[in-house]
Protein backbone atom coordinates (compact mmCIF):
# COMPACT_ATOMS: atom_id res chain seq x y z
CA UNK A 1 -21.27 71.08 -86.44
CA UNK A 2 -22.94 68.18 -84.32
CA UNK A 3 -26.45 68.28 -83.13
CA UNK A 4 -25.28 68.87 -79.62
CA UNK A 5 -23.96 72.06 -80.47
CA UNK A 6 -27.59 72.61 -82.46
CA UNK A 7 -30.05 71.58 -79.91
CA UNK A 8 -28.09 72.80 -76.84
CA UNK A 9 -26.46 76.49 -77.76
CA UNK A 10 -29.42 78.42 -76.38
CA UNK A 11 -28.88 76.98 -73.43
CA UNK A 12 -25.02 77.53 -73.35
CA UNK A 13 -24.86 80.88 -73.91
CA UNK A 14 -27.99 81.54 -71.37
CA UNK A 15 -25.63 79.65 -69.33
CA UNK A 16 -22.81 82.25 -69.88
CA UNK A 17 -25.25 85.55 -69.49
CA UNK A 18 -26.41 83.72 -65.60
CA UNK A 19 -22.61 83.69 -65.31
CA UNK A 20 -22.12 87.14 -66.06
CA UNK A 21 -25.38 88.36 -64.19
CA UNK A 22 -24.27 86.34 -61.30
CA UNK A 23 -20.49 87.73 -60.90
CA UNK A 24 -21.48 91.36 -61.32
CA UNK A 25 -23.98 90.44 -58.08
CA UNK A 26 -21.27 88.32 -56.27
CA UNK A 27 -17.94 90.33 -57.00
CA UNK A 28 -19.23 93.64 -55.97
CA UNK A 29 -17.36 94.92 -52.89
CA UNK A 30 -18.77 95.71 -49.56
CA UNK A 31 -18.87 99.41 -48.94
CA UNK A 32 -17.68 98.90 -45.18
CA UNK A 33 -14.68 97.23 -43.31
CA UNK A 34 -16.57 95.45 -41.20
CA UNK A 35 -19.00 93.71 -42.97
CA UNK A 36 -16.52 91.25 -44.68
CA UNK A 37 -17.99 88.30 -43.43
CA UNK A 38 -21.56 89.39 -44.24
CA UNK A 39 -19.52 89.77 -48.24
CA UNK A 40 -18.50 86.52 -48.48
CA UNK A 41 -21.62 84.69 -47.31
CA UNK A 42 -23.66 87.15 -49.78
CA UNK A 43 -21.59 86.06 -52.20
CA UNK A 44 -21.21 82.51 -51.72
CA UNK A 45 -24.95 82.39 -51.81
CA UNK A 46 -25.14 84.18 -54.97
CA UNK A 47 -22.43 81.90 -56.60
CA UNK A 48 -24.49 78.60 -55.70
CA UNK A 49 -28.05 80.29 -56.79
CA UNK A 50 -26.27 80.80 -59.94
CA UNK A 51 -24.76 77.20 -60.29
CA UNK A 52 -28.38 75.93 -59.38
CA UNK A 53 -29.95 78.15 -61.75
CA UNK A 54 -27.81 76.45 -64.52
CA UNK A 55 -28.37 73.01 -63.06
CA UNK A 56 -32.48 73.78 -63.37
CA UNK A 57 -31.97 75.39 -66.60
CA UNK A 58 -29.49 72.63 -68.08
CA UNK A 59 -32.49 70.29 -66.59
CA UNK A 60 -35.92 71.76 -67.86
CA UNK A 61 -34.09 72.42 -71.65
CA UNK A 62 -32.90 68.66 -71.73
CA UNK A 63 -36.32 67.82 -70.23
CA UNK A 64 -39.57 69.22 -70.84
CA UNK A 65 -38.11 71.64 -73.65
CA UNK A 66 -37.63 68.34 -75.59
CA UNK A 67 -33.84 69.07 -76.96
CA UNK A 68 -33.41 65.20 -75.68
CA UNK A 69 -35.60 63.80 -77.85
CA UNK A 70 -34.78 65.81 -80.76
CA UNK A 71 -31.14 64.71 -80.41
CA UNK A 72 -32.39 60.76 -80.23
CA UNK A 73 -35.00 61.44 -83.32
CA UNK A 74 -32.60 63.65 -85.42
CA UNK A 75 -29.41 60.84 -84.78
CA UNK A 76 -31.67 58.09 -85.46
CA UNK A 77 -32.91 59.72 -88.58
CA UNK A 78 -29.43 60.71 -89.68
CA UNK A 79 -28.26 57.28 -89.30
CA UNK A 80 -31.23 55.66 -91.11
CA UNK A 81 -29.94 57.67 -94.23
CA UNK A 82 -26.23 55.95 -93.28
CA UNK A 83 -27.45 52.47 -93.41
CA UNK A 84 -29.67 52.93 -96.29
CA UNK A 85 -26.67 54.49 -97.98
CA UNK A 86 -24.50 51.36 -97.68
CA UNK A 87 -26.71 49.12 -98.15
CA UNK A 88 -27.56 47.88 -94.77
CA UNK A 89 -31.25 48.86 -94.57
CA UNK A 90 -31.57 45.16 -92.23
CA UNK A 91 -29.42 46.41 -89.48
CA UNK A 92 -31.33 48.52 -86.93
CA UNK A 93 -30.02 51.32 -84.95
CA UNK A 94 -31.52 53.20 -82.06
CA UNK A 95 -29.99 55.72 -79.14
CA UNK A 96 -29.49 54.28 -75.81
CA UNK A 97 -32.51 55.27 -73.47
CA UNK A 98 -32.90 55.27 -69.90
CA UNK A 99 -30.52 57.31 -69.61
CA UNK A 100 -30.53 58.87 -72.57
CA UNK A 101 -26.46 58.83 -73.78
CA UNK A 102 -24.56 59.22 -76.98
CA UNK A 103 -24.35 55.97 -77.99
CA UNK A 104 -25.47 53.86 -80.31
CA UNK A 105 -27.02 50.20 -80.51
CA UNK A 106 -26.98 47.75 -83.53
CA UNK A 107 -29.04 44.96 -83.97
CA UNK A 108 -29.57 43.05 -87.05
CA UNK A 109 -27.79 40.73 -89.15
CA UNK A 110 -24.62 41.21 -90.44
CA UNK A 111 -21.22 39.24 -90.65
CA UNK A 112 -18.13 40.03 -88.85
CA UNK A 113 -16.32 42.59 -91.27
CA UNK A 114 -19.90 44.63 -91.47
CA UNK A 115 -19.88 44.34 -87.37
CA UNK A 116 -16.77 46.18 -87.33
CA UNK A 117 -17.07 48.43 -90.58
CA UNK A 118 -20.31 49.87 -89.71
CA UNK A 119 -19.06 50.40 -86.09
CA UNK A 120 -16.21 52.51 -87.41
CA UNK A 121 -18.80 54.36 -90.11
CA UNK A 122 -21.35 55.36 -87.18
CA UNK A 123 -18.90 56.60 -85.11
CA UNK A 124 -18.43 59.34 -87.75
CA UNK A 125 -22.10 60.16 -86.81
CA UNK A 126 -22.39 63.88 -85.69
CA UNK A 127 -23.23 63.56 -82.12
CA UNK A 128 -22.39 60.00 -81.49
CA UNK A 129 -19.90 59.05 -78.62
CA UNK A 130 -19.83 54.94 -79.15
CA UNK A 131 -21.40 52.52 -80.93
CA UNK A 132 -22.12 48.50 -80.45
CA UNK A 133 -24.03 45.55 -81.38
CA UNK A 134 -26.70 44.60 -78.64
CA UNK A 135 -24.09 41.59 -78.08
CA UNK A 136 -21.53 43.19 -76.95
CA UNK A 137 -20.07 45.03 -73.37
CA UNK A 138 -21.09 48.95 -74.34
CA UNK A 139 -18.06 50.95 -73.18
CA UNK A 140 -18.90 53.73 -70.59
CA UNK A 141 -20.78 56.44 -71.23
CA UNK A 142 -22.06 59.15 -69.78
CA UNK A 143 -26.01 60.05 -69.49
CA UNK A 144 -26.54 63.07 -72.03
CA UNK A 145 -28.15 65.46 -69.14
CA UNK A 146 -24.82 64.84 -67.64
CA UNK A 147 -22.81 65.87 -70.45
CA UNK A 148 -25.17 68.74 -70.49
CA UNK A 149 -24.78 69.98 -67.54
CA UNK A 150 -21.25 70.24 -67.14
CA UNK A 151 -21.02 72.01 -70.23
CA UNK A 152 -23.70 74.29 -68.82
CA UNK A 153 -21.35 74.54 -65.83
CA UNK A 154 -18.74 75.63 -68.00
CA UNK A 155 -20.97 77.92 -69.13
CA UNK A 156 -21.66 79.92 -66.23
CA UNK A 157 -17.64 79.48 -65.29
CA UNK A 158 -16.96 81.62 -68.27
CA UNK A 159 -19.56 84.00 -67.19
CA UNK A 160 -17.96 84.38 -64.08
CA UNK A 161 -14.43 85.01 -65.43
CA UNK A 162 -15.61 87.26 -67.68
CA UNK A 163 -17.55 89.33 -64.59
CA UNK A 164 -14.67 89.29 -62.79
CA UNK A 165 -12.09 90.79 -65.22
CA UNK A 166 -15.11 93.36 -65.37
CA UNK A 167 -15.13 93.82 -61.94
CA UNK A 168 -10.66 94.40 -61.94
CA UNK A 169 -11.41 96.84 -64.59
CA UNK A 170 -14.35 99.04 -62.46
CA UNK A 171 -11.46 98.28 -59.70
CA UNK A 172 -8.30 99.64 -61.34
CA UNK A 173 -10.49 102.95 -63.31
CA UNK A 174 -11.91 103.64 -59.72
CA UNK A 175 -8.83 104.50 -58.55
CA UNK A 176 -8.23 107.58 -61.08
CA UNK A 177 -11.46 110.11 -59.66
CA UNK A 178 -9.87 113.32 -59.18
């Protein structure tokens, strides 16, 4: 397991329950003929209160909750023990800030094969996307709240998949009242 999946589960599967909550409320069909158009705005509404319930969520978890900084303090820990390990105690390594992102920065003294070795060791770090020497380009990345969200997005899309096939089921059993 990495330490995403650690710090950020709670907030994945509330992110699948708001998807589940939020289909039953949106799928539900209007009792009339005429009030289609009155459905789909109710329901469009209710989709995008969901999605910005996750967004908020994803947000105030990453955020104030603090999972953010225990990801940077429990990586930078991790790979303390890694360096120490090998031998390497000189070389410092700290978590890209501002925006916080799963990457790794080296700084230190070390020759070229150590460069590239200890690049290819921290990479094996659970929850680390790259890693490079302050020197050098950093490859793209994306911000951590980001990655977050999109998962939490996910999320709520599995929710909503999983409301709907409950919705086709109350559908196809409503059809059998004798």
């Amino acid at each position: 397991m990495s330490y995403l999946w650690d710090l950020y589960w709670p907030f994945l599967t509330v992110a699948a329950v708001i998807g589940v909550v939020t289909g039953r409320l949106a799928y539900k069909m209007p009792g009339k003929e005429g009030e289609k158009a009155a459905y789909n705005r109710k329901r469009n509404l209710t989709l995008i209160g969901g999605a910005a319930a996750i967004l908020l969520a994803g947000w105030v978890w990453h955020g104030p909750v603090g999972a953010g900084q225990r990801f940077t303090t429990e990586t930078e820990r991790f790979t303390r023990k890694v360096l120490v390990a090998f031998e390497m105690a000189p070389i410092k390594a700290v978590v890209a800030q501002n925006p916080l992102k799963r990457s790794l920065i080296l700084s230190g003294r070390a020759d070229d094969f150590q460069r590239k070795e200890l690049i290819r060791i921290l990479k094996e770090v659970p929850g680390v996307g790259e890693v490079h020497w302050t020197d050098q380009q950093a490859d793209f990345a994306l911000p951590l709240l980001l990655e977050v969200e999109l998962a939490g997005l996910c999320s709520f899309g599995v929710g909503l998949l999983l409301a709907y096939l409950l919705e086709l089921r109350r559908r196809s059993n409503a059809q059998w009242r004798w």
